[in-house]
N, C-alpha and C. Protein backbone atom coordinates (compact mmCIF):
# COMPACT_ATOMS: atom_id res chain seq x y z
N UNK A 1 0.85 -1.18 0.00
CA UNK A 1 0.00 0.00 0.00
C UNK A 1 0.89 1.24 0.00
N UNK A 2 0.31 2.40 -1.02
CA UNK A 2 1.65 3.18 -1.35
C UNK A 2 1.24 4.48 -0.16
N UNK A 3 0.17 4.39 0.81
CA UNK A 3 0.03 5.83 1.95
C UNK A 3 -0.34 6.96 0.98
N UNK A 4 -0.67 6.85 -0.13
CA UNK A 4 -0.62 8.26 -0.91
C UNK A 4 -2.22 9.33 -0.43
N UNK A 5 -3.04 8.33 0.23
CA UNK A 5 -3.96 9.24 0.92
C UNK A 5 -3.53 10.06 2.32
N UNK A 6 -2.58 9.11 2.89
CA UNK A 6 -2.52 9.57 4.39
C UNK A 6 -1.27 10.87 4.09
N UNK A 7 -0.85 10.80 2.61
CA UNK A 7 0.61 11.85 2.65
C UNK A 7 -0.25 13.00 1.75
N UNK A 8 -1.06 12.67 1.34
CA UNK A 8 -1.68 13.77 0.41
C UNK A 8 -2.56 14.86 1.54
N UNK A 9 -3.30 13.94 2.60
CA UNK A 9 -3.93 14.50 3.50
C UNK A 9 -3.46 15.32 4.41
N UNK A 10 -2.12 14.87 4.80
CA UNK A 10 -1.19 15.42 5.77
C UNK A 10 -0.70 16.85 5.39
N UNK A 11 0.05 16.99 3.99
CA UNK A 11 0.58 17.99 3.11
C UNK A 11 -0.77 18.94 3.22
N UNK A 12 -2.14 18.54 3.10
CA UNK A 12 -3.09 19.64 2.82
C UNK A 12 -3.74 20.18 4.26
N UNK A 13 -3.60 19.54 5.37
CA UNK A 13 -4.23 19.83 6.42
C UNK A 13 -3.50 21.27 7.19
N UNK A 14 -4.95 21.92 7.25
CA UNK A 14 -4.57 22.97 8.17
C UNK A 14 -3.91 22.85 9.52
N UNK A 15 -3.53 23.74 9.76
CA UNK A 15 -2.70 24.46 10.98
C UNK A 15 -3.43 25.66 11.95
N UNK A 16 -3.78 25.45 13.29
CA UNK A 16 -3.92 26.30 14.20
C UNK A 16 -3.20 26.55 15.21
N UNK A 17 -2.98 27.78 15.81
CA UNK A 17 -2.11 27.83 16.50
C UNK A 17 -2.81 28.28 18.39
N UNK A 18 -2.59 27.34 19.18
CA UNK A 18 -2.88 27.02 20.76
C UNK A 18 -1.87 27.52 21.54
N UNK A 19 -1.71 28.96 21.79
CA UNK A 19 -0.63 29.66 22.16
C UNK A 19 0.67 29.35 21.03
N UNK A 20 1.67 28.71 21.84
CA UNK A 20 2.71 28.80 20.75
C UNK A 20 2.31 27.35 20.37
N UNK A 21 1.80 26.10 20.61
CA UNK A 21 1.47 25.22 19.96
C UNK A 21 1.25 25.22 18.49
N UNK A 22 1.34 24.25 17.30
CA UNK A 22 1.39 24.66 16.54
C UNK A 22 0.22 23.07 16.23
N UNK A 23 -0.94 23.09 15.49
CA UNK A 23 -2.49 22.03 16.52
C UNK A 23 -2.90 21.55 14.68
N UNK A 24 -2.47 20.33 14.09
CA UNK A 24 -2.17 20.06 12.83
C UNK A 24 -4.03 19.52 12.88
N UNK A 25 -4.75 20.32 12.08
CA UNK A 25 -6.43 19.40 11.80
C UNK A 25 -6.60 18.41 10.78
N UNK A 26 -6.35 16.87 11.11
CA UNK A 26 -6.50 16.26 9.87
C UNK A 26 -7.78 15.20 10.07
N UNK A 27 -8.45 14.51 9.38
CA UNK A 27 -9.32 13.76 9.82
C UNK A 27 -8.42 12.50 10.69
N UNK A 28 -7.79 11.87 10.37
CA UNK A 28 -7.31 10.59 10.94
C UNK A 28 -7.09 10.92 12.72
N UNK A 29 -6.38 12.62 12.81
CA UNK A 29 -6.45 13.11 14.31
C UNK A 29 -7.12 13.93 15.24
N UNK A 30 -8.36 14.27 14.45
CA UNK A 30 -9.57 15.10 14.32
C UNK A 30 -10.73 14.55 14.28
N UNK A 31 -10.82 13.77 13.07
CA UNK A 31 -12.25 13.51 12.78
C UNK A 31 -12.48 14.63 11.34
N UNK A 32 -11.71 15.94 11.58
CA UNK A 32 -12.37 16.96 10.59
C UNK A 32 -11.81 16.81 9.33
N UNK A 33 -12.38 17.33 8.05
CA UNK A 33 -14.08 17.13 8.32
C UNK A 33 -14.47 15.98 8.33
N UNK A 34 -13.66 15.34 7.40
CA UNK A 34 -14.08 13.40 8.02
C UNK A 34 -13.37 12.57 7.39
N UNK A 35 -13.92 11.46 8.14
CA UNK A 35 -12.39 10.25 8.04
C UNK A 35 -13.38 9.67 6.71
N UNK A 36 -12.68 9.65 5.75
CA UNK A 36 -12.94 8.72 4.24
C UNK A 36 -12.32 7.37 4.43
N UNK A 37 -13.38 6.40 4.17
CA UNK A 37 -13.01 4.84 4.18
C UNK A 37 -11.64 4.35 3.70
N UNK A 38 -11.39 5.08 2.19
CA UNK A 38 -9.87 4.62 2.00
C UNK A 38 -9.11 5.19 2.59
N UNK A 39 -8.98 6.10 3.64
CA UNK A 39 -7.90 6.53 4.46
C UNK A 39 -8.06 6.29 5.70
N UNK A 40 -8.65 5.61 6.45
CA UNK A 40 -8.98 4.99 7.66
C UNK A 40 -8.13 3.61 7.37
N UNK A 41 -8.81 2.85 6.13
CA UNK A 41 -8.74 1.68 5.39
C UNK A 41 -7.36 1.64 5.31
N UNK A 42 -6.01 2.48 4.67
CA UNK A 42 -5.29 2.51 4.49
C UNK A 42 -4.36 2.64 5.91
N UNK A 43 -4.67 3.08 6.56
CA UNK A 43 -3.82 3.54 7.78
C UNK A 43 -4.19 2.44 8.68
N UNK A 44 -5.06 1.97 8.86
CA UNK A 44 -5.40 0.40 9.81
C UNK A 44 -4.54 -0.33 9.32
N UNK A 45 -4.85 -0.79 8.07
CA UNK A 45 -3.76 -2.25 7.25
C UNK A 45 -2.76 -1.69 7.65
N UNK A 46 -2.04 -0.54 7.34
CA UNK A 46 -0.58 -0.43 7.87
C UNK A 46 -0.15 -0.64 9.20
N UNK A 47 -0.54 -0.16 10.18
CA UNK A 47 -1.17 -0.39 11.55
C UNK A 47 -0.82 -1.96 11.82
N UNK A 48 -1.76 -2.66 11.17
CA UNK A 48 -1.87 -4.04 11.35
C UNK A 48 -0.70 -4.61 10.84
N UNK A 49 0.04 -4.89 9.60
CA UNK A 49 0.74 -4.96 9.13
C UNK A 49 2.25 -4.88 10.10
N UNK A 50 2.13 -3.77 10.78
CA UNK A 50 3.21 -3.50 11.62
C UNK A 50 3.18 -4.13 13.16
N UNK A 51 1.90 -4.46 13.53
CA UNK A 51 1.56 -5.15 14.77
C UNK A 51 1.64 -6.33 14.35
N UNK A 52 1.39 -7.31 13.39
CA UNK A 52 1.05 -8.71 12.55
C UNK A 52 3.33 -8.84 13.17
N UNK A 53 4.21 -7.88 12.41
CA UNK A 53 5.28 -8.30 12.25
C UNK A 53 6.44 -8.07 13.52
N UNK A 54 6.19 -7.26 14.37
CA UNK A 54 6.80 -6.58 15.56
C UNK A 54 6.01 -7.01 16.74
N UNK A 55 4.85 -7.43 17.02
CA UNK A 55 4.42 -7.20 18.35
C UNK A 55 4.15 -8.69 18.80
N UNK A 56 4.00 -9.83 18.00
CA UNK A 56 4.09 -10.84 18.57
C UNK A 56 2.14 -10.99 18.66
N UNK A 57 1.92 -11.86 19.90
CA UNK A 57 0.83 -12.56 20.48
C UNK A 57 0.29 -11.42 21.21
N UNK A 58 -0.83 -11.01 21.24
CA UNK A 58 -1.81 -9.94 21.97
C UNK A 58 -2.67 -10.38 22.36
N UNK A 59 -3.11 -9.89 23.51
CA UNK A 59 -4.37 -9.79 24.24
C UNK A 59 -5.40 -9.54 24.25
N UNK A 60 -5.01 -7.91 23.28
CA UNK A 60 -6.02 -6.36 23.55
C UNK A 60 -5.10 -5.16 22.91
N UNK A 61 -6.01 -4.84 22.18
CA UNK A 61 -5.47 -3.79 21.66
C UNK A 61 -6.02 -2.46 22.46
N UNK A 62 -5.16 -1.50 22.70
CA UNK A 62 -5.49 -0.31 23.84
C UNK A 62 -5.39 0.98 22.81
N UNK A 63 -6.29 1.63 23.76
CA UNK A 63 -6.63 3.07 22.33
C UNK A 63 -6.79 4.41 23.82
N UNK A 64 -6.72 5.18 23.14
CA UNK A 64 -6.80 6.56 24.26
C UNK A 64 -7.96 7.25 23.50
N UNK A 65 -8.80 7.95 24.07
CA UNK A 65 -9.78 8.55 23.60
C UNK A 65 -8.99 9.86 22.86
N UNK A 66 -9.60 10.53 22.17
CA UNK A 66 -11.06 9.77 21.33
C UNK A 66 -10.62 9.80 20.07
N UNK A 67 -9.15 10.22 19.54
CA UNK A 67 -9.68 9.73 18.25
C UNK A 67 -8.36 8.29 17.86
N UNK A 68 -8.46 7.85 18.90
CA UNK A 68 -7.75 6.24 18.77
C UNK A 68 -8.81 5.74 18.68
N UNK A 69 -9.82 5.50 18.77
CA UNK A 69 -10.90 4.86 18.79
C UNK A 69 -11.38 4.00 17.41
N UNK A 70 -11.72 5.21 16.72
CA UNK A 70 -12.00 4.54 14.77
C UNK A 70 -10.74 3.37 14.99
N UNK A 71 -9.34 4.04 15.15
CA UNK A 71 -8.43 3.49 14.55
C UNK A 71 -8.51 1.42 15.43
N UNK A 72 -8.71 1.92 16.58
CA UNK A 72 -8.49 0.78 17.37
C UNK A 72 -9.85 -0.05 17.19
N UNK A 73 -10.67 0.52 16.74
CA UNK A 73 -12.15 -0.20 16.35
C UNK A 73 -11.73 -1.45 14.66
N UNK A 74 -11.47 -0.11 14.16
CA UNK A 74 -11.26 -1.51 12.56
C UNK A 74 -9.87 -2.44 13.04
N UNK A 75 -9.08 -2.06 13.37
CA UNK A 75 -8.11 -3.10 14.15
C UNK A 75 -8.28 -4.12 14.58
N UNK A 76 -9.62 -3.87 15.78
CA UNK A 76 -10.71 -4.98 16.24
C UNK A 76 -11.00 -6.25 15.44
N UNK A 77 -12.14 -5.33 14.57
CA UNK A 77 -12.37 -5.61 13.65
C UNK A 77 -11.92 -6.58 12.51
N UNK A 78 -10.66 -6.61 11.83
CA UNK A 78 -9.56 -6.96 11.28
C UNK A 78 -8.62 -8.30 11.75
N UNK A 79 -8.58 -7.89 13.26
CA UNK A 79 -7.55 -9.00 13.71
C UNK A 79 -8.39 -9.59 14.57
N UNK A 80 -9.20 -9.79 15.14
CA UNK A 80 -10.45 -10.11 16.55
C UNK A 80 -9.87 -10.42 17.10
N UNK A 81 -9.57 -9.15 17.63
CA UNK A 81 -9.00 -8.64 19.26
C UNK A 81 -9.42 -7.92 20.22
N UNK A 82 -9.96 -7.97 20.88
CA UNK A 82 -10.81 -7.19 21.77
C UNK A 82 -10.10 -5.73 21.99
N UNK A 83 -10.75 -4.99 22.34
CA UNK A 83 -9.85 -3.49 22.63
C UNK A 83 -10.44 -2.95 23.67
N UNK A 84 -10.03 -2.08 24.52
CA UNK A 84 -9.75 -0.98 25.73
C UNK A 84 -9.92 0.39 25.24
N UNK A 85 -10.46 1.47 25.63
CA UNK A 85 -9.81 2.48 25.47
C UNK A 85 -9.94 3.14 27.05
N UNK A 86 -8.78 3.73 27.33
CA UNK A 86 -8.37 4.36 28.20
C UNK A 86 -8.93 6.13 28.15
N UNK A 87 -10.10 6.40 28.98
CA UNK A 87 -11.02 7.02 28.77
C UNK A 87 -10.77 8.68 29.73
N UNK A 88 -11.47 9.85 29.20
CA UNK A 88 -11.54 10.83 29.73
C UNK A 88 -12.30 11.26 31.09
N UNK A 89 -13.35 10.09 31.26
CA UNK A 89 -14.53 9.96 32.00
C UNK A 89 -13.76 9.23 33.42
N UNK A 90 -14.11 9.43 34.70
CA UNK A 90 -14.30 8.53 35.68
C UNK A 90 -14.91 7.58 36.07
N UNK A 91 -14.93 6.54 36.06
CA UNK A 91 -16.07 5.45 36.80
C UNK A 91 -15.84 5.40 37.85
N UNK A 92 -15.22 4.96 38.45
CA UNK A 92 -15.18 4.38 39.64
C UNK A 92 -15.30 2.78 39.91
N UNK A 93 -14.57 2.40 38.72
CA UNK A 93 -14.76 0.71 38.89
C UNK A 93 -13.88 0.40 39.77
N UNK A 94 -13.52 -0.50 40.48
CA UNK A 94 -12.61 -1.06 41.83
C UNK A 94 -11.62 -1.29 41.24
N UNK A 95 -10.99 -1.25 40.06
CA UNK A 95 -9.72 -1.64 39.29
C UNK A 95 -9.36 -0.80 38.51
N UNK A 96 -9.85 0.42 38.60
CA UNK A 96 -9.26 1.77 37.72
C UNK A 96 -8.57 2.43 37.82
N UNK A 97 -7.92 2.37 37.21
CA UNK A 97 -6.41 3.55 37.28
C UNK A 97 -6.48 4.73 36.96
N UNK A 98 -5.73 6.21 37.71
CA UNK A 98 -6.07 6.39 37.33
C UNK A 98 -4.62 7.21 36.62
N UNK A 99 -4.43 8.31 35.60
CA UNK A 99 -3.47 8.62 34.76
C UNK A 99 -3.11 9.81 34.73
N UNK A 100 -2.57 10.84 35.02
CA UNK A 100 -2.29 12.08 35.28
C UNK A 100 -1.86 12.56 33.61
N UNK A 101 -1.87 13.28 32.67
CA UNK A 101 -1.64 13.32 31.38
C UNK A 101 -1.20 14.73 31.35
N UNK A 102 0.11 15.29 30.53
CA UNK A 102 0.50 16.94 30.27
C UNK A 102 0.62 16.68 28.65
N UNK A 103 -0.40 17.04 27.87
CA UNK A 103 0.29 17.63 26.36
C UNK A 103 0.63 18.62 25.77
N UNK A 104 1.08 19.07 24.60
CA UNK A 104 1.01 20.54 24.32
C UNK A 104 0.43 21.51 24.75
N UNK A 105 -1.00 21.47 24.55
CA UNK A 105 -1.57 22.03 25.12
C UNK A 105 -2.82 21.88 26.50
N UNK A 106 -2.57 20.95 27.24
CA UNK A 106 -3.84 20.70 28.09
C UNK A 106 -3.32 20.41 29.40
N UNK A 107 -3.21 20.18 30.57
CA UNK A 107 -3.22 18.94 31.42
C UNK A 107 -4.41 18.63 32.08
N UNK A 108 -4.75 17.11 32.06
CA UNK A 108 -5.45 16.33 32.81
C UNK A 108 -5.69 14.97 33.22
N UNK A 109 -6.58 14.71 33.67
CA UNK A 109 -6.79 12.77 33.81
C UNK A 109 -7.28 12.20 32.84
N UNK A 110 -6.56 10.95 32.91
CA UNK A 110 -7.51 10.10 32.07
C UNK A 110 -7.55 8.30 32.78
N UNK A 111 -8.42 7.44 32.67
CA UNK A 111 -9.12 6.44 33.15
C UNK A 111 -9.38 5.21 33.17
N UNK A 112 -7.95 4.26 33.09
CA UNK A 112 -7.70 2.88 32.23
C UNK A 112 -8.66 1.84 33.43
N UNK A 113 -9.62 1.40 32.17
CA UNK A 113 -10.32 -0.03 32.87
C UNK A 113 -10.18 -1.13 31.96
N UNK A 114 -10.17 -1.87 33.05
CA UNK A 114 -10.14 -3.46 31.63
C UNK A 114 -8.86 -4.44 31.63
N UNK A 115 -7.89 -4.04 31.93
CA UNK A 115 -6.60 -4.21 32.42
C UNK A 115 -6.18 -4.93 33.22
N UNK A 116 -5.14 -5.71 33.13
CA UNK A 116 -4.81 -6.40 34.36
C UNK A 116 -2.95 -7.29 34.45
N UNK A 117 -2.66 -6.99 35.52
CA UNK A 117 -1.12 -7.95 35.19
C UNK A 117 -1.22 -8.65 34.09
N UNK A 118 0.19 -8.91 33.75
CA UNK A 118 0.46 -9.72 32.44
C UNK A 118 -0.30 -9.98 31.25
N UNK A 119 -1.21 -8.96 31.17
CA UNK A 119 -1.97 -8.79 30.08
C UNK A 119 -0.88 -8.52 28.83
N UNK A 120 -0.59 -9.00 27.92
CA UNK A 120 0.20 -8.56 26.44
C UNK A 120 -0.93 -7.91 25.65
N UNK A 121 -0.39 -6.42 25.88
CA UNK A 121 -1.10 -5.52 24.70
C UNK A 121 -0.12 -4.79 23.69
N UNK A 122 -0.79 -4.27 22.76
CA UNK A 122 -0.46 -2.94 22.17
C UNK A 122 -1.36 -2.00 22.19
N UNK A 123 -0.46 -0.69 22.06
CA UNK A 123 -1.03 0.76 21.93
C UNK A 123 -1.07 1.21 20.54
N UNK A 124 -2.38 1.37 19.95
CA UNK A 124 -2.67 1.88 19.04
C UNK A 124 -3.44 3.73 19.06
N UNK A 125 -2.78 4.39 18.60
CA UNK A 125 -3.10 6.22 18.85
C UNK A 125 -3.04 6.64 17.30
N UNK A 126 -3.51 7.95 17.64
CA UNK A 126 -3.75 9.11 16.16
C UNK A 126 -2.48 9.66 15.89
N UNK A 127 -2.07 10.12 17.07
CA UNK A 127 -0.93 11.24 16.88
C UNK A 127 0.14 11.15 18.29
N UNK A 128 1.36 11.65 18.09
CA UNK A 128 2.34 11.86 19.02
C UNK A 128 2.90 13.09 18.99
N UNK A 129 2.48 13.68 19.68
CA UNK A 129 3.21 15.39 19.61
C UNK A 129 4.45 15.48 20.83
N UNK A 130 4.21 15.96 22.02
CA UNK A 130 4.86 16.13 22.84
C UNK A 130 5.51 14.33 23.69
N UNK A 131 4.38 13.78 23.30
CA UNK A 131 4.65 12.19 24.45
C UNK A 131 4.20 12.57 25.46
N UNK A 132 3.84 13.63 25.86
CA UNK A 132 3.35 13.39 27.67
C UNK A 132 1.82 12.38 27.47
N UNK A 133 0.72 12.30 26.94
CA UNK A 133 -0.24 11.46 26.99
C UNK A 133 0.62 10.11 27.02
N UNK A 134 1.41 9.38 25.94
CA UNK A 134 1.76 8.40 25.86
C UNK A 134 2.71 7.42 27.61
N UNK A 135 3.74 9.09 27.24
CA UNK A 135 4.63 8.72 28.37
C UNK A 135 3.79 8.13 30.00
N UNK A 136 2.86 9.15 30.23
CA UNK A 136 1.87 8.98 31.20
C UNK A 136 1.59 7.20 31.48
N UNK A 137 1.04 6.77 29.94
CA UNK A 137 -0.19 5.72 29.80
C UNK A 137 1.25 4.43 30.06
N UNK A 138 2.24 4.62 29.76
CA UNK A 138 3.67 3.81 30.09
C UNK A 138 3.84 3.18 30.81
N UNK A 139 4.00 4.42 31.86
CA UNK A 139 4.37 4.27 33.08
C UNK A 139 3.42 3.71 33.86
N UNK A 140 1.96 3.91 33.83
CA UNK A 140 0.74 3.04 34.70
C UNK A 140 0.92 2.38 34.24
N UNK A 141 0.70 1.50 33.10
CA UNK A 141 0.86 0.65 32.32
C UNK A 141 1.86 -0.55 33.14
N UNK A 142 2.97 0.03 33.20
CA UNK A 142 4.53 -0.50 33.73
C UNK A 142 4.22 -1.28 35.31
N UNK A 143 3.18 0.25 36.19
CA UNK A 143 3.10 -0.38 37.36
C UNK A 143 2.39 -1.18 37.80
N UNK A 144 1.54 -1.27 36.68
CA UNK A 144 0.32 -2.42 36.89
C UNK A 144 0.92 -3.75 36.46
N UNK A 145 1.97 -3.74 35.80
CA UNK A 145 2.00 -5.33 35.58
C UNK A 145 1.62 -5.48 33.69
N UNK A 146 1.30 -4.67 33.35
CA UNK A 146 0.96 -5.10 31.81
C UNK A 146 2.24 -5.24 31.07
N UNK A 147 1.84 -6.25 30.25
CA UNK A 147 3.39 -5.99 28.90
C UNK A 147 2.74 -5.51 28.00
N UNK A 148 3.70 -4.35 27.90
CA UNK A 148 3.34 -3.64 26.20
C UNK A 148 4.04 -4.30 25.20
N UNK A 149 3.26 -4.81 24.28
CA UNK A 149 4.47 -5.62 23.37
C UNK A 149 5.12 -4.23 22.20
N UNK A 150 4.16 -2.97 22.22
CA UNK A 150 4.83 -2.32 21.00
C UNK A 150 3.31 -0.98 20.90
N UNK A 151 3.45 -0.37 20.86
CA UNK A 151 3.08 0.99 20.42
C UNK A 151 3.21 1.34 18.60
N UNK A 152 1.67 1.90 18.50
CA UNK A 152 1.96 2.09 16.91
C UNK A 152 0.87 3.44 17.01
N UNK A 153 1.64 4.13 16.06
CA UNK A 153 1.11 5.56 15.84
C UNK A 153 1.25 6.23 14.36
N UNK A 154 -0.32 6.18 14.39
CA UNK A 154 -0.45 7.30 12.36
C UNK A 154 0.36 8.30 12.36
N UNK A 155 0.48 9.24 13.41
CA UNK A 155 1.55 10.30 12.86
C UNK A 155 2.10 10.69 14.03
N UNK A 156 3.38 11.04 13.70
CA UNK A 156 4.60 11.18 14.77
C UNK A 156 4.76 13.18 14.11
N UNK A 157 4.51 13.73 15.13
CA UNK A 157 4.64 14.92 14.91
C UNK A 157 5.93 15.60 15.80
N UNK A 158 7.11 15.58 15.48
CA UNK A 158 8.41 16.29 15.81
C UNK A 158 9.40 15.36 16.35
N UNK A 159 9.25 14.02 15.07
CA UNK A 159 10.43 12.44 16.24
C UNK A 159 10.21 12.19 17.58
N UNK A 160 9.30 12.49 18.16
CA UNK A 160 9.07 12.35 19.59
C UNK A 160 9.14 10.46 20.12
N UNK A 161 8.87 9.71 19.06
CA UNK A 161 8.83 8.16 19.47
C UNK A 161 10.27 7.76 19.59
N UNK A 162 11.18 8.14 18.68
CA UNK A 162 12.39 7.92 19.19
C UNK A 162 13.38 8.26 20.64
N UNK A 163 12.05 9.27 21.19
CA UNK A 163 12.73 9.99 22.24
C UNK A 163 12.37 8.73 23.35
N UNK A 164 10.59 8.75 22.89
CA UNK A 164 10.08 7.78 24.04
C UNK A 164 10.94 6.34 24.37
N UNK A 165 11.25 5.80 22.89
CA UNK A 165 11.45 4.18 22.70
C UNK A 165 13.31 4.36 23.89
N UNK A 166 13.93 5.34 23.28
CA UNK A 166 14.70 5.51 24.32
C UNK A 166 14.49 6.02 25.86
N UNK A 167 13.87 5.96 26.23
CA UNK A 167 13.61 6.60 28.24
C UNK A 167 12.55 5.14 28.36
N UNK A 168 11.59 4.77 27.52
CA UNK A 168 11.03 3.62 27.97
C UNK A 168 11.52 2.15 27.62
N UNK A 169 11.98 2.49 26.54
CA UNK A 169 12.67 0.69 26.24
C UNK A 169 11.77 0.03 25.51
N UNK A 170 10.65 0.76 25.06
CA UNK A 170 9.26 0.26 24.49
C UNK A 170 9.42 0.89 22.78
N UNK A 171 8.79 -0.41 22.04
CA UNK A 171 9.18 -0.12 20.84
C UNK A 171 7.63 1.19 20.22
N UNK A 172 8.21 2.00 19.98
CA UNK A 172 7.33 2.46 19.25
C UNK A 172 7.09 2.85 17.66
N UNK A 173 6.54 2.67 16.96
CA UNK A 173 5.97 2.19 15.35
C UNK A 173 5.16 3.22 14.83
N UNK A 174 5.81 4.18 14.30
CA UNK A 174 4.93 5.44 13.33
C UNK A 174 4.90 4.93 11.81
N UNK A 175 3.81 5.71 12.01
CA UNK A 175 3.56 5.68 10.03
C UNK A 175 4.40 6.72 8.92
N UNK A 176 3.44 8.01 9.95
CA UNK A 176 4.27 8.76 9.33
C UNK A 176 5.15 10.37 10.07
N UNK A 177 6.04 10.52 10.21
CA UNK A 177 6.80 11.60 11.19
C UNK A 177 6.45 13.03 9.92
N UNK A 178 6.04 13.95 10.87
CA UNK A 178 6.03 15.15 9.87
C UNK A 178 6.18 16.03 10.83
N UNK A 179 6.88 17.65 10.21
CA UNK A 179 6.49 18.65 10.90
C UNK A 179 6.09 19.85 10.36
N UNK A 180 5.98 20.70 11.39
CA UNK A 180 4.95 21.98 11.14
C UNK A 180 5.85 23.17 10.52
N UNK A 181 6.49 23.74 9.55
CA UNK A 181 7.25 24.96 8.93
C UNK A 181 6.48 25.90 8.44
N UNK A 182 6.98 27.27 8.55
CA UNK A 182 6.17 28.12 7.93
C UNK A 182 4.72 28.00 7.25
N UNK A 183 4.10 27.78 8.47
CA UNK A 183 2.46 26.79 8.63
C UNK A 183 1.82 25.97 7.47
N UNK A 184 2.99 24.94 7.59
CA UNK A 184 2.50 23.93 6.53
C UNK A 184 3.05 22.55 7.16
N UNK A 185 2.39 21.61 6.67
CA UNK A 185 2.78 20.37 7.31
C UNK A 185 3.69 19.72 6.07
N UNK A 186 5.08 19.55 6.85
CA UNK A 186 6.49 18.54 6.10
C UNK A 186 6.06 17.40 5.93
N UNK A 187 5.66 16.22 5.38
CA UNK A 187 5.78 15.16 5.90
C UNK A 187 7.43 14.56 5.43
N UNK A 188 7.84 14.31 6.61
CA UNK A 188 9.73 13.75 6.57
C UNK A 188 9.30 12.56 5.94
N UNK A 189 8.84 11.64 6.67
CA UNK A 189 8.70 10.08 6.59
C UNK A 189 7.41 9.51 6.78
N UNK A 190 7.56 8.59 5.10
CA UNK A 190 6.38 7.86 5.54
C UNK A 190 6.32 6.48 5.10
């Protein structure tokens, strides 16, 4: 599969700016204006493709709200694997963790249920900007007892997975690394 939707999309997607943040709108990390079947379609198989060859035997595939979700849904779907997503909401189930999160622009909680020691998962996400969401979901992750077999992410926005895979030891798997220049999106690698 040659990505020519997910690089065509990337190159055309606007740019807003969240103080000095620089906040890339594409459907695959948005939703806006919307996710088209062959580019959902295209970015799952790759996804899969890369979990099928790196991650081994799984459990559960884990997603962070909300727009891991599509992605971790056809994944489902695809490989029948049950999935998690690690949520914005509180329950209060007796086994919930909970996740302290800093990104570019936000800080807050977020709400892993479903989980449990020696569970073998992967992390499937939209985007990687700063790593603080990811880094966060790691480290609970770590203290609970789960094995992450491998992390995979549609777009790596400023090499940030290479930073993570080094401080965590955890492999992480982009599609595509791009960045933001004179308000246009680079894509480096895809």
């Amino acid at each position: 599969m040659s990505l020519e939707h997910l690089k065509r999309s990337l190159e055309e997607a606007p740019i807003v700016k969240k103080g000095e943040y620089h906040y890339v709108i594409h459907p695959i990390t948005d939703g806006v204006p919307e996710i088209k079947p062959e580019l959902l379609e295209e970015v799952t198989c790759e996804m899969q493709k890369i979990i099928e060859k790196n991650c081994g035997q799984i459990d559960k595939i884990v997603t962070i709200e909300a727009m891991g979700i599509p992605l971790a849904t056809a994944l489902s779907l695809s490989m029948n694997i049950p999935f998690t997503i690690i949520r914005k909401r509180r329950y209060g189930l007796p086994s919930e963790v909970s996740i302290e999160q800093t990104t570019g622009y936000s800080k807050s909680k977020l709400y892993l249920n479903g989980l449990k020691k020696e569970d073998k998962i992967v992390i499937v996400d939209d985007v990687l900007s700063t790593g603080g969401t990811l880094r966060a979901v790691l480290s609970s992750l770590k203290t609970m007892g789960v094995i992450v077999k491998g992390v995979v992410i549609a777009v790596d926005k400023g090499n940030t997975a290479k930073k993570i895979m080094d401080e965590t030891k955890v492999a992480v798997h982009t599609i595509a690394n791009i960045e933001v220049a004179n308000g246009k999106v680079i894509v480096k690698d895809i």
